[in-house]
C-alpha atoms as a PDB file:
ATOM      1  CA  UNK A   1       0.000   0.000   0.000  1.00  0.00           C
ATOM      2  CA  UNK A   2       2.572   2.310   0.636  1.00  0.00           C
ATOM      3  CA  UNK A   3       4.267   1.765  -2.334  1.00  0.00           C
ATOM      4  CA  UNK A   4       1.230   2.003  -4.725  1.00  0.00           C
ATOM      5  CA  UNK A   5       0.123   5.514  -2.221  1.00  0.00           C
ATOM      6  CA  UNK A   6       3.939   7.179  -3.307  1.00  0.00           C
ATOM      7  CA  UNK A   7       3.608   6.499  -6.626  1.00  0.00           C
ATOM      8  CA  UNK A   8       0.173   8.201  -6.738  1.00  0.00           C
ATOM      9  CA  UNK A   9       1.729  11.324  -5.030  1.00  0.00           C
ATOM     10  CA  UNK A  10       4.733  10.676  -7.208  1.00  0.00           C
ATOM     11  CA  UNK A  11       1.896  10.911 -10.831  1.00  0.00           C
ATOM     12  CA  UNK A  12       0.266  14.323  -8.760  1.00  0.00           C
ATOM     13  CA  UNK A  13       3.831  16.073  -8.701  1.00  0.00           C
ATOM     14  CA  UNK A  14       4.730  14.938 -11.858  1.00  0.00           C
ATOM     15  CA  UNK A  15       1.534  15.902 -13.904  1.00  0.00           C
ATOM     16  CA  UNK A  16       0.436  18.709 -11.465  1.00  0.00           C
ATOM     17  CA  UNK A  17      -3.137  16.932 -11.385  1.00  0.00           C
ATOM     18  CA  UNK A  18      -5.180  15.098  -8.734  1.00  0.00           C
ATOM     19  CA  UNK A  19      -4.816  10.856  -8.319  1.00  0.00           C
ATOM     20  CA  UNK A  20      -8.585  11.246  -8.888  1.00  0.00           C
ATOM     21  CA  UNK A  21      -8.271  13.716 -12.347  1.00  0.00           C
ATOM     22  CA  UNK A  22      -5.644  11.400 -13.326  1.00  0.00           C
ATOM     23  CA  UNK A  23      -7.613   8.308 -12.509  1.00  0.00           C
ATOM     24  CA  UNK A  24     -10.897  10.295 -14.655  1.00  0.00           C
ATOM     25  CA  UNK A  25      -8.785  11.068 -17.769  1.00  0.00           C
ATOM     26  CA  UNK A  26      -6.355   7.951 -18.071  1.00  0.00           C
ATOM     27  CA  UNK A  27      -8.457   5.205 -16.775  1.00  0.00           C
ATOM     28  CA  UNK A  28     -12.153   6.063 -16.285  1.00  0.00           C
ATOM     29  CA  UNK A  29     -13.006   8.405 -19.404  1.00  0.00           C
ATOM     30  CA  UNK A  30     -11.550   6.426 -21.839  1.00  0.00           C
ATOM     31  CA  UNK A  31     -13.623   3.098 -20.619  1.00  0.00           C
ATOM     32  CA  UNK A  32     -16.652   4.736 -19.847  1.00  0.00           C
ATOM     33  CA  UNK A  33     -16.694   4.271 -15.874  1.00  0.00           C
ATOM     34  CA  UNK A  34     -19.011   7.392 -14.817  1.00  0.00           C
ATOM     35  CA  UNK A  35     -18.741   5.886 -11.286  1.00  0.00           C
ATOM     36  CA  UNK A  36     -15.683   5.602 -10.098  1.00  0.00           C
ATOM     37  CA  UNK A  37     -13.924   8.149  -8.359  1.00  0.00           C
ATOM     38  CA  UNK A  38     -12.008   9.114  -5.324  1.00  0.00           C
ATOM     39  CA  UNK A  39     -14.501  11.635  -3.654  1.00  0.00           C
ATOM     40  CA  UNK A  40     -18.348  10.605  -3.949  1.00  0.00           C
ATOM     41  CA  UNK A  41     -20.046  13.365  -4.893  1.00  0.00           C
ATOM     42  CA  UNK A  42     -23.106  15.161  -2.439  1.00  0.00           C
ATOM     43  CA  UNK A  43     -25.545  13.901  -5.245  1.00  0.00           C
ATOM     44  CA  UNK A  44     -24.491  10.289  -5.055  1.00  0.00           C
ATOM     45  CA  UNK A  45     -23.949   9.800  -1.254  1.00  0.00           C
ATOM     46  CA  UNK A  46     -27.481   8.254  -1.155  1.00  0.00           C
ATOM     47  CA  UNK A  47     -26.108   5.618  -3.625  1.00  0.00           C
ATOM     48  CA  UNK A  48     -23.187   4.997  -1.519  1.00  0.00           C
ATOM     49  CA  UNK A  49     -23.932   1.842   0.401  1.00  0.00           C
ATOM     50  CA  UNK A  50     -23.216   2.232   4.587  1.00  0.00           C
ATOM     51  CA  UNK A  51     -19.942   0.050   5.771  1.00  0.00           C
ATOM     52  CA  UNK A  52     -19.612  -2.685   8.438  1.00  0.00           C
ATOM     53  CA  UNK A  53     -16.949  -4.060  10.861  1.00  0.00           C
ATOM     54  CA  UNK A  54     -16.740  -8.024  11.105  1.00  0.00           C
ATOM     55  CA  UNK A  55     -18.863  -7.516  14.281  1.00  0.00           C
ATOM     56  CA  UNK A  56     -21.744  -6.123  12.390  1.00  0.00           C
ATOM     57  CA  UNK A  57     -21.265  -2.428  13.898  1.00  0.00           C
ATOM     58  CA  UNK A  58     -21.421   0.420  10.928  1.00  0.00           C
ATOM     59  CA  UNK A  59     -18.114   1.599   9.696  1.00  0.00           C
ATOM     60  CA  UNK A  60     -17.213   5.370   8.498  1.00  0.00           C
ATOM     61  CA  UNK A  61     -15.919   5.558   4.850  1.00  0.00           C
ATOM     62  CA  UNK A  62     -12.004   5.939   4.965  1.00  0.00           C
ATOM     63  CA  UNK A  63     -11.556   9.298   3.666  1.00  0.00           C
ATOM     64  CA  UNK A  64      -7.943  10.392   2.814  1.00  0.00           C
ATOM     65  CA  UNK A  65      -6.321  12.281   0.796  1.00  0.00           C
ATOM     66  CA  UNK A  66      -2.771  11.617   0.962  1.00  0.00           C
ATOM     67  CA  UNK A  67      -1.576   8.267  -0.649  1.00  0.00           C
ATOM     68  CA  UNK A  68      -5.319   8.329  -2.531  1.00  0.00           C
ATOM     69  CA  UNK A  69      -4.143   5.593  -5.251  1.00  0.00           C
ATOM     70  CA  UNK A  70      -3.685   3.247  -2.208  1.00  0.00           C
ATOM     71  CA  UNK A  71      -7.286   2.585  -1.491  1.00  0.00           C
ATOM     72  CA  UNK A  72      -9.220   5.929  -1.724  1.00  0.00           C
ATOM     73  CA  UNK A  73     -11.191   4.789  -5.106  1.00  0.00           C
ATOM     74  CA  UNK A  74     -14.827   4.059  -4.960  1.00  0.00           C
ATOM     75  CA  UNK A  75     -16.533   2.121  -7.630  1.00  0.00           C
ATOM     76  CA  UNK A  76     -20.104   0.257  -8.552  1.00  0.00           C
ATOM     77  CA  UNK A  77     -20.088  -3.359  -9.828  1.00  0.00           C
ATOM     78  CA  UNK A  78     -21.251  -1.800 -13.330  1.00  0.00           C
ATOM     79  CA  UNK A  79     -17.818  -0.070 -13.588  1.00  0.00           C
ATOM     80  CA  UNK A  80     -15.839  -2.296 -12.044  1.00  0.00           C
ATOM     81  CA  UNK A  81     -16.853  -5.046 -14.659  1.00  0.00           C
ATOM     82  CA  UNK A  82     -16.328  -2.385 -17.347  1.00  0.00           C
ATOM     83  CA  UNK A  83     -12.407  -2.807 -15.779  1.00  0.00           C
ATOM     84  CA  UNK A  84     -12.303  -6.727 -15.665  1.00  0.00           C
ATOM     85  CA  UNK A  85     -13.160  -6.556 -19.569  1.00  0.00           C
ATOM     86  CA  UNK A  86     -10.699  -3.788 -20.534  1.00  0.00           C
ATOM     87  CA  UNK A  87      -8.211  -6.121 -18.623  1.00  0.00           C
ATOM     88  CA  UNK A  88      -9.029  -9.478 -20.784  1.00  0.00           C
ATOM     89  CA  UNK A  89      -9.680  -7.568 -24.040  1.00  0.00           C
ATOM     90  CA  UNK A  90      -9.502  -4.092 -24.335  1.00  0.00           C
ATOM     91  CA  UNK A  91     -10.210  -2.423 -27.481  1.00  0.00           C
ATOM     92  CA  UNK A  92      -8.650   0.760 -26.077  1.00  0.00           C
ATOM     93  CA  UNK A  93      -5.266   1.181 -28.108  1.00  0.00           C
ATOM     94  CA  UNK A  94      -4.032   3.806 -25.224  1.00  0.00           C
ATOM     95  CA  UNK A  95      -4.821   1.176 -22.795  1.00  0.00           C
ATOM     96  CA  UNK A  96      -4.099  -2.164 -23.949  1.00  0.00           C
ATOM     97  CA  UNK A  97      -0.604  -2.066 -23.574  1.00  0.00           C
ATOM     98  CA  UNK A  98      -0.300  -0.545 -20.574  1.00  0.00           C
ATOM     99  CA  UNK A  99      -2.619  -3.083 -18.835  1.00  0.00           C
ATOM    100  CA  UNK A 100      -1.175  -5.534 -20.764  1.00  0.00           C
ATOM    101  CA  UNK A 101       2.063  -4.572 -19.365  1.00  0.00           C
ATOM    102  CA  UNK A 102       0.350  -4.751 -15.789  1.00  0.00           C
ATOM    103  CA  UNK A 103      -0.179  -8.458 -16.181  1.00  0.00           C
ATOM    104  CA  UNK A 104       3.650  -9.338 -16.513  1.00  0.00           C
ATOM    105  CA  UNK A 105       5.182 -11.129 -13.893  1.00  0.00           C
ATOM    106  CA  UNK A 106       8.125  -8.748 -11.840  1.00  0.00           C
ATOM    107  CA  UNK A 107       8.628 -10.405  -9.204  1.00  0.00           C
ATOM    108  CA  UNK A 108       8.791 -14.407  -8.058  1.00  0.00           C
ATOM    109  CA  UNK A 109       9.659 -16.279  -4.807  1.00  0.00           C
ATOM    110  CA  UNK A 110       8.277 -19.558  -3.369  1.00  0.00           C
ATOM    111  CA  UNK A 111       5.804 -20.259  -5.599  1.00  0.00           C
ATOM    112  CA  UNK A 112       4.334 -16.645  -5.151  1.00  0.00           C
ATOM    113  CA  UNK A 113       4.050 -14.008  -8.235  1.00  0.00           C
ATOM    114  CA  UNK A 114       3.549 -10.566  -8.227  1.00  0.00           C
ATOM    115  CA  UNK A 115       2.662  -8.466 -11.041  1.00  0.00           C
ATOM    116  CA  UNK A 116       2.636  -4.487 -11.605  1.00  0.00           C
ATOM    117  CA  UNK A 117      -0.789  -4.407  -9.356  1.00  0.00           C
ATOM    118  CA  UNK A 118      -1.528  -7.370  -9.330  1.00  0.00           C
ATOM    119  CA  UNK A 119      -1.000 -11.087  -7.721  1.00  0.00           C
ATOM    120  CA  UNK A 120      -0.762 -14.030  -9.721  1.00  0.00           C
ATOM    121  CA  UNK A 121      -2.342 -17.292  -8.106  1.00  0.00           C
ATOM    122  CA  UNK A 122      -4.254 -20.716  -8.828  1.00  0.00           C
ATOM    123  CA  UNK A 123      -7.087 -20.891  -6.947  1.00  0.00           C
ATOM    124  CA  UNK A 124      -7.981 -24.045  -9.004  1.00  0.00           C
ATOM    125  CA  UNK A 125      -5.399 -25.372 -12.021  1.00  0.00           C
ATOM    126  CA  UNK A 126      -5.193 -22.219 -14.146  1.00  0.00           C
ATOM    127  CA  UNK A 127      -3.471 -18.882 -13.338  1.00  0.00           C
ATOM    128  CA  UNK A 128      -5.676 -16.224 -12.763  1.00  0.00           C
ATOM    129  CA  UNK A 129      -4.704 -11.962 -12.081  1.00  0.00           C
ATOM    130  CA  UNK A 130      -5.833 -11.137  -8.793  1.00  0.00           C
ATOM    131  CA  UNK A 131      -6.044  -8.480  -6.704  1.00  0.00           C
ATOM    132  CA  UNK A 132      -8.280  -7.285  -3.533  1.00  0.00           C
ATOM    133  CA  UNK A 133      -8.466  -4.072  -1.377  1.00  0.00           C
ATOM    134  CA  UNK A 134     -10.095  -3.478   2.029  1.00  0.00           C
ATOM    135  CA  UNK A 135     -10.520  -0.457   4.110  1.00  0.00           C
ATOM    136  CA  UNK A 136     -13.077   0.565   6.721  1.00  0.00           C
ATOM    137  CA  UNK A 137     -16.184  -1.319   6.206  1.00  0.00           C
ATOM    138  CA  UNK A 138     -15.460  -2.528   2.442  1.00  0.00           C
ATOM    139  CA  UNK A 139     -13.640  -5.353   0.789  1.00  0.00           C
ATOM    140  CA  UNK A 140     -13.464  -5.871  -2.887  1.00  0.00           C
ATOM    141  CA  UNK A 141     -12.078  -8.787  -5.222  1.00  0.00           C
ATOM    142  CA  UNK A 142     -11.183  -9.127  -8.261  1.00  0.00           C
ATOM    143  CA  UNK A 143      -9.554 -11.859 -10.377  1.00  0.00           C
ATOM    144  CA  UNK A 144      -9.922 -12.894 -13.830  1.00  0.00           C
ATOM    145  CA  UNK A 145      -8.024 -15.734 -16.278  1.00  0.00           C
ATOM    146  CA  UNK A 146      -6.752 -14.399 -19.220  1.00  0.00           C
ATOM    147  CA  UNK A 147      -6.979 -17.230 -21.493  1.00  0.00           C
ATOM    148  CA  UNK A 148     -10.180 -18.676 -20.541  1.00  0.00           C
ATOM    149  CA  UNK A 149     -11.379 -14.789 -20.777  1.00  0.00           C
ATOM    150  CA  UNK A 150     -13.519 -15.052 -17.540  1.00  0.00           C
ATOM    151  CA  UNK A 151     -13.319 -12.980 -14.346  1.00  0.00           C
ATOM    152  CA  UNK A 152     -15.075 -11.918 -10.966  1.00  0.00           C
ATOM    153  CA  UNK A 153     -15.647  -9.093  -9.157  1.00  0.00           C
ATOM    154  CA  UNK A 154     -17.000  -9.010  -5.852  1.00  0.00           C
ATOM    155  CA  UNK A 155     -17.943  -5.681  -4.016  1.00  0.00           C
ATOM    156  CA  UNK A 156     -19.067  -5.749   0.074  1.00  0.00           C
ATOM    157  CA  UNK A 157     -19.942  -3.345   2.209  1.00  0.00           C
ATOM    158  CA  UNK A 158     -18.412  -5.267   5.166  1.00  0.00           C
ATOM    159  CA  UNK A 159     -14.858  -5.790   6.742  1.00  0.00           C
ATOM    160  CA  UNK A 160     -14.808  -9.508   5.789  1.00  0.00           C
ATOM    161  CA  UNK A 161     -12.759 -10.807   3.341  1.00  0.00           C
ATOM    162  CA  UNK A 162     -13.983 -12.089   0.181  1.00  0.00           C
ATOM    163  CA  UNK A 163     -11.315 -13.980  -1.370  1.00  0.00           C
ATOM    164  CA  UNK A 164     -12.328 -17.611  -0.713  1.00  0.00           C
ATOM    165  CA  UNK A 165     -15.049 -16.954  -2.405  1.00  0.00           C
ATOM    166  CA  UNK A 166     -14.285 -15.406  -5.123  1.00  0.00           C
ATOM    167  CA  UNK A 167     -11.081 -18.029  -5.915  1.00  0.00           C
ATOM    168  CA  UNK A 168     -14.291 -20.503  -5.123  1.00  0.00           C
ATOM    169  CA  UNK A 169     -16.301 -18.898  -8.112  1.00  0.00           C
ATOM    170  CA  UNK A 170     -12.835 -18.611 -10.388  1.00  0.00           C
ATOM    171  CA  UNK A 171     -12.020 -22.358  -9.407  1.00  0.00           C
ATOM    172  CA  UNK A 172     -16.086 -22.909 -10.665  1.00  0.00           C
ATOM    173  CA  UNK A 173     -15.790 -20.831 -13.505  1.00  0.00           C
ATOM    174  CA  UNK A 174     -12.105 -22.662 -14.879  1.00  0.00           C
ATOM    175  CA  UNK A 175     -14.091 -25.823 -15.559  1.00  0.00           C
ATOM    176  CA  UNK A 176     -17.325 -24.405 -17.121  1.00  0.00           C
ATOM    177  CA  UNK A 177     -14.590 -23.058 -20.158  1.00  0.00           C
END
């Protein structure tokens, strides 16, 4: 987290822009996703769905705004999948590369790879690009395999985690292709 926070700081100084304009005008714009963004606007805090702790008490929103790009974004499913597919087949020229690039393996030690972003694991027999975030109240999950060209994303509005599950629905998924 604190590596992926410095580099957003690091892409503010650089471009003299916000994580979040940067986010809008690399990322979002050019794949359509309306709804994500770092700061929810007044209009859409009704849509914004309350946060629990494992106990089942509500959770405040993290807000910060110092190391944003290390788990300030909020997103909807609809916008999130929007993501998964630009990631197994964009048709974004500015884009493909650079998430292609995101997929490559930079780093591998006991059986564990890491990507630029990303994780690469088996929850079942194929590899599959993973990554998850939690902060107060929220987890999220996403994973997707390339060559079978399927993919999950989960979104909660509590503290647990929800990567059994979702390597549960990729393991499911692997033998359905």
């Amino acid at each position: 987290n604190t590596a992926v926070g410095l580099l957003g700081v690091i892409l503010e100084r650089v471009h003299k822009k916000t994580f979040e304009n940067l986010l809008a005008e690399i990322v979002c714009t050019p794949l359509g996703m309306k709804d994500t963004k770092q700061n929810v606007p007044q209009k859409d805090l009704l849509r914004f769905a309350q946060g629990y702790a494992v106990n089942g008490d509500a959770n405040a929103s993290w807000d910060f705004q110092s190391f944003a790009a290390a788990g300030c974004i909020r997103s909807t499913i609809n916008d999130m999948m929007k993501y998964l597919q630009a990631n197994l087949n964009t048709k974004n020229a500015s884009l493909h590369a650079a998430m292609q690039l995101s997929h490559k393996v930079t780093s591998e030690k006991d059986n564990q790879k890491v990507a630029l972003g990303w994780h690469i694991l088996k929850p079942g027999n194929d590899e599959v690009v993973f990554h998850n975030g939690q902060t107060g109240g929220y987890h999220a999950y996403m994973a997707f395999n390339k060559e079978k060209k399927s993919g999950v994303v989960i979104l909660s509005n509590c503290a647990l985690s929800m990567d059994a599950a979702g390597n549960e629905l990729m393991k499911w998924l692997e033998k359905l292709k």
